[in-house]
C-alpha atoms as a PDB file:
ATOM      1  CA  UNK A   1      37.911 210.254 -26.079  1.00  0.00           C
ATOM      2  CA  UNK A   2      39.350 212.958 -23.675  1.00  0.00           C
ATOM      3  CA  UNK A   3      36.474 215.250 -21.197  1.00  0.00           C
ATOM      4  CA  UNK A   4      35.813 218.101 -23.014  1.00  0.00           C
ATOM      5  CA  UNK A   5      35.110 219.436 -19.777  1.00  0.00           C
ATOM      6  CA  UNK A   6      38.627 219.372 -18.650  1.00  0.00           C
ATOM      7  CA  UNK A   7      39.965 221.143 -21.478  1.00  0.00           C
ATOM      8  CA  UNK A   8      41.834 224.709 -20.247  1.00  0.00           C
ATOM      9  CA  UNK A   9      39.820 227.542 -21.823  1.00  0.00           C
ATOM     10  CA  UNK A  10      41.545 231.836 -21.320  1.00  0.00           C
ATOM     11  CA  UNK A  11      39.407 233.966 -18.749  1.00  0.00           C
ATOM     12  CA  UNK A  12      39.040 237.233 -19.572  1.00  0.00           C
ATOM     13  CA  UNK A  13      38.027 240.816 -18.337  1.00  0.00           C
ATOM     14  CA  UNK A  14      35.145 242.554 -19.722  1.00  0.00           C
ATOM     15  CA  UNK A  15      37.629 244.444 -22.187  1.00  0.00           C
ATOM     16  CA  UNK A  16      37.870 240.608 -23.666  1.00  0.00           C
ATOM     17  CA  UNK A  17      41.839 240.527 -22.019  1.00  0.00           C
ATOM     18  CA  UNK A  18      43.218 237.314 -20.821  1.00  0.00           C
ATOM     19  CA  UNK A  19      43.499 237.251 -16.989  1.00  0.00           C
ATOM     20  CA  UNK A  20      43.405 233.252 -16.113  1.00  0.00           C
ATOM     21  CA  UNK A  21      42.666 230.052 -17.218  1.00  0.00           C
ATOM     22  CA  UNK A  22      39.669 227.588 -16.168  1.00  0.00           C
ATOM     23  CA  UNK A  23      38.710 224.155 -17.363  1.00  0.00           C
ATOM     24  CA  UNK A  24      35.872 224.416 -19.716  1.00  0.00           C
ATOM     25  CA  UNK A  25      33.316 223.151 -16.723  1.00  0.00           C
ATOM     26  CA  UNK A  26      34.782 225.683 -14.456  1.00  0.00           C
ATOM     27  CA  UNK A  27      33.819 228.388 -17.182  1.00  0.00           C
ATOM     28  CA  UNK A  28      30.281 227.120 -17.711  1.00  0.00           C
ATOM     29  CA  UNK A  29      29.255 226.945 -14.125  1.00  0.00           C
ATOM     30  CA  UNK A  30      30.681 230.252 -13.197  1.00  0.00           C
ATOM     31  CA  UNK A  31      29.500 231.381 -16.825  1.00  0.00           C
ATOM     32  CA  UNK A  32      32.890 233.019 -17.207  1.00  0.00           C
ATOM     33  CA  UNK A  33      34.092 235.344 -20.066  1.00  0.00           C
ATOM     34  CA  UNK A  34      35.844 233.329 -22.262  1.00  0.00           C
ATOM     35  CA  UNK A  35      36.979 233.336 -26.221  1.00  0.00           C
ATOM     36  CA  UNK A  36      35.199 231.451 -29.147  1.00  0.00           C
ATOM     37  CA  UNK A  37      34.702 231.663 -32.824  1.00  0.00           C
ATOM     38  CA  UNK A  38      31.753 231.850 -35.305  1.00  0.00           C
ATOM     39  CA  UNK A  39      31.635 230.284 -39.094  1.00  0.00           C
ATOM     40  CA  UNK A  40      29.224 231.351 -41.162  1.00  0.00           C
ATOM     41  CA  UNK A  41      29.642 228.617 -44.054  1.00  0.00           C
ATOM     42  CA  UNK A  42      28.659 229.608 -47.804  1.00  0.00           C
ATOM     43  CA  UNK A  43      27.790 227.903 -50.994  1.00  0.00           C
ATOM     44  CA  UNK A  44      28.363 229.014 -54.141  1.00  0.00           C
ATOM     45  CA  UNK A  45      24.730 229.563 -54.190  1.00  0.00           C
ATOM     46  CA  UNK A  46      25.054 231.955 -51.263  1.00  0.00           C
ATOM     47  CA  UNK A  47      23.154 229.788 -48.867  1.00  0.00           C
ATOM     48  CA  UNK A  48      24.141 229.386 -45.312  1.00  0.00           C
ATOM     49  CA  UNK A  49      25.056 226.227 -43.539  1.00  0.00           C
ATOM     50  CA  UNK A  50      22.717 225.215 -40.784  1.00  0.00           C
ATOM     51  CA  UNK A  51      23.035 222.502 -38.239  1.00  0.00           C
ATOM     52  CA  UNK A  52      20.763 220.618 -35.028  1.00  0.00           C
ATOM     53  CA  UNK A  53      23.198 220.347 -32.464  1.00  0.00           C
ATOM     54  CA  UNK A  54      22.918 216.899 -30.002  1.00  0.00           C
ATOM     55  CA  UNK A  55      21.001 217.064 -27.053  1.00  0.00           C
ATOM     56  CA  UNK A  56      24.496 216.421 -25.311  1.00  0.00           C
ATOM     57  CA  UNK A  57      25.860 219.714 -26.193  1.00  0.00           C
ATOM     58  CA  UNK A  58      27.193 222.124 -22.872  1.00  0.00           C
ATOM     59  CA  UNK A  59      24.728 224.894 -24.238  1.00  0.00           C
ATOM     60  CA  UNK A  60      22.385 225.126 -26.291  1.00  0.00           C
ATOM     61  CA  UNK A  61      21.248 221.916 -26.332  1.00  0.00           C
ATOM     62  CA  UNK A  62      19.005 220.282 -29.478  1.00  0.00           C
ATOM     63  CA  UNK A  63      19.327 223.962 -30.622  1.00  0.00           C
ATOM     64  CA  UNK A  64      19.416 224.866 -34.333  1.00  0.00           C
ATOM     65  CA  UNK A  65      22.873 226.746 -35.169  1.00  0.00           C
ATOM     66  CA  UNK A  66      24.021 228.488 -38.213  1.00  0.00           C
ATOM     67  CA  UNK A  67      27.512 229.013 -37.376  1.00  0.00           C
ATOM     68  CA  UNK A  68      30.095 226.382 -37.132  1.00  0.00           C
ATOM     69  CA  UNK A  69      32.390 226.983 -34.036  1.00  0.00           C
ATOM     70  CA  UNK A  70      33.109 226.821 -30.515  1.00  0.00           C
ATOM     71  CA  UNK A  71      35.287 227.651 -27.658  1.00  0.00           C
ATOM     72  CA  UNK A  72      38.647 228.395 -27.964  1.00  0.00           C
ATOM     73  CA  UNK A  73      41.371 226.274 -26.023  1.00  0.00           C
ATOM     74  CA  UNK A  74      43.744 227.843 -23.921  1.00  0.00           C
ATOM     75  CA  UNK A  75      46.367 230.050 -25.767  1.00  0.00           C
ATOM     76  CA  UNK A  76      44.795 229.361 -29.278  1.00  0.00           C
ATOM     77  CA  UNK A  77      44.594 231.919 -32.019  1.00  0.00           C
ATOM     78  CA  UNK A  78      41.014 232.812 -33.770  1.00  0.00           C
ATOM     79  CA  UNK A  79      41.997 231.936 -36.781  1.00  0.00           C
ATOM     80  CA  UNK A  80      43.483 228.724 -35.366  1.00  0.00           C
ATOM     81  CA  UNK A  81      40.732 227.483 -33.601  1.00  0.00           C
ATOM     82  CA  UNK A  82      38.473 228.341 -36.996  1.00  0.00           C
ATOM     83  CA  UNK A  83      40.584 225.879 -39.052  1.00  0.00           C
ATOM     84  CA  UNK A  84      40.235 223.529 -35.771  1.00  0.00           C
ATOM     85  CA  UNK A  85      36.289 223.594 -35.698  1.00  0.00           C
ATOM     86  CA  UNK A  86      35.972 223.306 -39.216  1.00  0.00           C
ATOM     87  CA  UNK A  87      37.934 220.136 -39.614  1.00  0.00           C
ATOM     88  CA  UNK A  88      36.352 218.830 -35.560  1.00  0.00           C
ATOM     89  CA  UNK A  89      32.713 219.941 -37.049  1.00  0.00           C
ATOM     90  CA  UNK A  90      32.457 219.527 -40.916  1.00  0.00           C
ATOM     91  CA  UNK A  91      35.506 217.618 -41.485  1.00  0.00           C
ATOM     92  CA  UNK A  92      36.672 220.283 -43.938  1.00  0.00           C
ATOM     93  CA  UNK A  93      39.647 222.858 -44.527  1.00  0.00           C
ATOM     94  CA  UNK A  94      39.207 225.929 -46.362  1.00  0.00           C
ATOM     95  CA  UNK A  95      39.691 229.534 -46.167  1.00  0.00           C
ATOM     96  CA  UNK A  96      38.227 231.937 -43.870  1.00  0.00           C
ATOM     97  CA  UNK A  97      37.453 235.386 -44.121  1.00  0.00           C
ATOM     98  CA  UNK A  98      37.543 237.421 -40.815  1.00  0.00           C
ATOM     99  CA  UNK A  99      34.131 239.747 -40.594  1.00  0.00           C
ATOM    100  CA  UNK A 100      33.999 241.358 -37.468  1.00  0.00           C
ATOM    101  CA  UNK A 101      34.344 240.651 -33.575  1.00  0.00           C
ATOM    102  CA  UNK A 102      30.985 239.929 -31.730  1.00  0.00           C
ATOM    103  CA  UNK A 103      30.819 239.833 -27.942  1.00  0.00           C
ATOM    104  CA  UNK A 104      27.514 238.096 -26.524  1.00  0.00           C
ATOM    105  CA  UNK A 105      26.512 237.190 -22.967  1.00  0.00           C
ATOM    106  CA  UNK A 106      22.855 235.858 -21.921  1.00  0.00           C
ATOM    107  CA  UNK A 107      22.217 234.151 -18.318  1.00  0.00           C
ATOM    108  CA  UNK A 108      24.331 231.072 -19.966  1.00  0.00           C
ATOM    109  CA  UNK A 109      27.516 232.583 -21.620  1.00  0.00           C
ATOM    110  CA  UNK A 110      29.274 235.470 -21.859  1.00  0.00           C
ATOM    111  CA  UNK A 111      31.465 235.374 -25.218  1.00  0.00           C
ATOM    112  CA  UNK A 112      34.329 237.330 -26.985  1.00  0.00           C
ATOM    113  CA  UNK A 113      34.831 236.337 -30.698  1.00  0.00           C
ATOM    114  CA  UNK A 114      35.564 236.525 -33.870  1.00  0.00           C
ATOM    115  CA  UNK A 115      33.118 235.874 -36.860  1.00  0.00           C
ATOM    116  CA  UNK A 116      33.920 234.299 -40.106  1.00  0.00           C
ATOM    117  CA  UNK A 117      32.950 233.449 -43.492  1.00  0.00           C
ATOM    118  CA  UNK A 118      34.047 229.963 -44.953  1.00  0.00           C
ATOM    119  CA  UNK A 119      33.072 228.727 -48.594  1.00  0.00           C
ATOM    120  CA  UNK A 120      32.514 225.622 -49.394  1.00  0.00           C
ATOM    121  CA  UNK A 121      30.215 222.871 -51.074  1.00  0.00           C
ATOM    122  CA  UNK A 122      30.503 220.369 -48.837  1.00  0.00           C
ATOM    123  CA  UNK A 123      30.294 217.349 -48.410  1.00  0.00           C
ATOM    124  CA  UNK A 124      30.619 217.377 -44.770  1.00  0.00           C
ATOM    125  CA  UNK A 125      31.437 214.885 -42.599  1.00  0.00           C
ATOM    126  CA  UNK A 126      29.468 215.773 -39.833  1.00  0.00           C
ATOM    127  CA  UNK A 127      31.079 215.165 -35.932  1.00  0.00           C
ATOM    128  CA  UNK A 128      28.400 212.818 -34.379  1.00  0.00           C
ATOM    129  CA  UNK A 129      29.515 214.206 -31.238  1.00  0.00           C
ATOM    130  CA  UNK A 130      28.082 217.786 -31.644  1.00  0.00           C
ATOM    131  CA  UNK A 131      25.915 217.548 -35.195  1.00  0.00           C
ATOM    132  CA  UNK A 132      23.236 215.229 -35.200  1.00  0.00           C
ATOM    133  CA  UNK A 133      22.520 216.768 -39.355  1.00  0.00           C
ATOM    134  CA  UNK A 134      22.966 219.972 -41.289  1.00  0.00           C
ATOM    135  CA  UNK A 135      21.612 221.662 -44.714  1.00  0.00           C
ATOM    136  CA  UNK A 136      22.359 224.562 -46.879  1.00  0.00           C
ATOM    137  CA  UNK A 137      19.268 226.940 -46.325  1.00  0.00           C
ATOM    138  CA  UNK A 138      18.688 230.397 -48.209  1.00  0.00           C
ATOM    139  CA  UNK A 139      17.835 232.955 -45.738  1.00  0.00           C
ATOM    140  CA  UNK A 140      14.283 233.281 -46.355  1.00  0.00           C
ATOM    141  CA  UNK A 141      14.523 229.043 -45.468  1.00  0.00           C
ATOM    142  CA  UNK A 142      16.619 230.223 -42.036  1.00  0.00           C
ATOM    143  CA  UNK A 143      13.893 232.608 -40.913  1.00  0.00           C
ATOM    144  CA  UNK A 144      11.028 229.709 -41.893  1.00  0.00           C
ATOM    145  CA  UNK A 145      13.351 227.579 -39.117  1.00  0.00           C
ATOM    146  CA  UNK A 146      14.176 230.191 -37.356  1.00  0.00           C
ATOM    147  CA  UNK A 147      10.217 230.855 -35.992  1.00  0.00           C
ATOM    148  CA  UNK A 148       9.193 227.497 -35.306  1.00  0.00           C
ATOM    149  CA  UNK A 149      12.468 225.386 -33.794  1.00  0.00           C
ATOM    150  CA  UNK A 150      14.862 226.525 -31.479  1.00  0.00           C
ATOM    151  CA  UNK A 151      18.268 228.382 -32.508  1.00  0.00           C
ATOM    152  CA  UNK A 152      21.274 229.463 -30.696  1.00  0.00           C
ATOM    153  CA  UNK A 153      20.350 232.845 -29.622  1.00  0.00           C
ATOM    154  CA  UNK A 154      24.286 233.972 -29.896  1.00  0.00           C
ATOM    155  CA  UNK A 155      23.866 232.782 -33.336  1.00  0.00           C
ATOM    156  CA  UNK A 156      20.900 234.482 -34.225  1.00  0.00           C
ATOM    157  CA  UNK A 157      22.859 237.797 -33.079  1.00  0.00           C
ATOM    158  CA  UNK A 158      25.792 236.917 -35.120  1.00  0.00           C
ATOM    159  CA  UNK A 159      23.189 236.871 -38.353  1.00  0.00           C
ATOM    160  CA  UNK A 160      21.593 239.841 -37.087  1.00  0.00           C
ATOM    161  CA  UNK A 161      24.854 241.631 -37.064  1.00  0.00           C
ATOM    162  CA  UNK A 162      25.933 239.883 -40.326  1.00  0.00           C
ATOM    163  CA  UNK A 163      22.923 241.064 -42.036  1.00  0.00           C
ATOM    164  CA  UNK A 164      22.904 244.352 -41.194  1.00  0.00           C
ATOM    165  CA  UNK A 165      26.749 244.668 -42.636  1.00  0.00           C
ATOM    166  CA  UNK A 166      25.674 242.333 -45.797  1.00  0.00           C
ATOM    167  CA  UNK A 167      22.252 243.571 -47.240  1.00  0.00           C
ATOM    168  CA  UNK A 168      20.812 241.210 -50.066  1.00  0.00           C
ATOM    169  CA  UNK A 169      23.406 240.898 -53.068  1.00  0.00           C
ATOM    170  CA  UNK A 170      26.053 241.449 -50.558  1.00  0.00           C
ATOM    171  CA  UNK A 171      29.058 239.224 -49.554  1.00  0.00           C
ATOM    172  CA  UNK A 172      27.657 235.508 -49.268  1.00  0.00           C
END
């Protein structure tokens, strides 16, 4: 298997322009901008996808995460490196519907992206390598998990954000 850490990642300004390139461990330690993308993943039920991520993950270790995704690669397209994660992650293709750009930055990451909505019913084949296991959860379920394990803060901004744009009976 090849050092994720060594993969090239874009560096950008704060107006989320490319102005270098860093490996991905150059990015984390100097918690450089950088691009990435956010799945939200659907059933037909209108419940969410939620995974534990390995305790070997960059950030967010052990961390509960409702969005599939990651960090771009060097040069790659949004909507490219959507269709990547999804097949790297669940092992799936599908279509994706583009929601709405999300920036984020905390003392670990500062992130431009893109947010999207996949459906799908699964099964998943799950990558050992970043999901240790995942569920469909309603959202009343993702708050329950939500305030008693630990989630991805950036993800818990990207629902925040998705759930003010999609009220109840909204687009799932």
């Amino acid at each position: 298997m090849s050092d994720p850490g060594a993969e090239l990642v874009d560096v950008l300004d704060d107006a989320g322009r490319v102005v270098g390139r860093a490996t991905r461990r150059e990015m984390r330690a100097g918690r450089l901008p950088h691009r990435c993308v956010y799945i939200l993943v659907f059933n037909g039920r209108g419940e969410v996808f939620v995974h534990l991520r390995t305790a070997t993950k960059d950030v967010y270790p052990s961390h509960w995460d409702v969005a599939v995704g990651g960090v771009l690669a060097a040069g790659e397209s949004f909507e490219a490196g959507a269709q990547r994660e999804l097949r790297e992650e669940l092992g799936v293709e599908t279509p994706l519907t583009a929601l709405f750009p999300f920036r984020y930055d905390d003392r670990t990451t500062i992130v431009h992206a893109t947010v999207y909505a996949a459906h799908h019913e699964g099964p998943f084949t799950l990558q050992e390598e970043e999901i240790v296991e995942g569920r469909f959860v309603d959202w009343t379920a993702f708050d329950a998990l939500a305030a008693r394990k630990p989630v991805c803060p950036d993800s818990l901004a990207v629902v925040a954000v998705y759930r003010r744009r999609h009220p109840p009976g909204g687009l799932a």
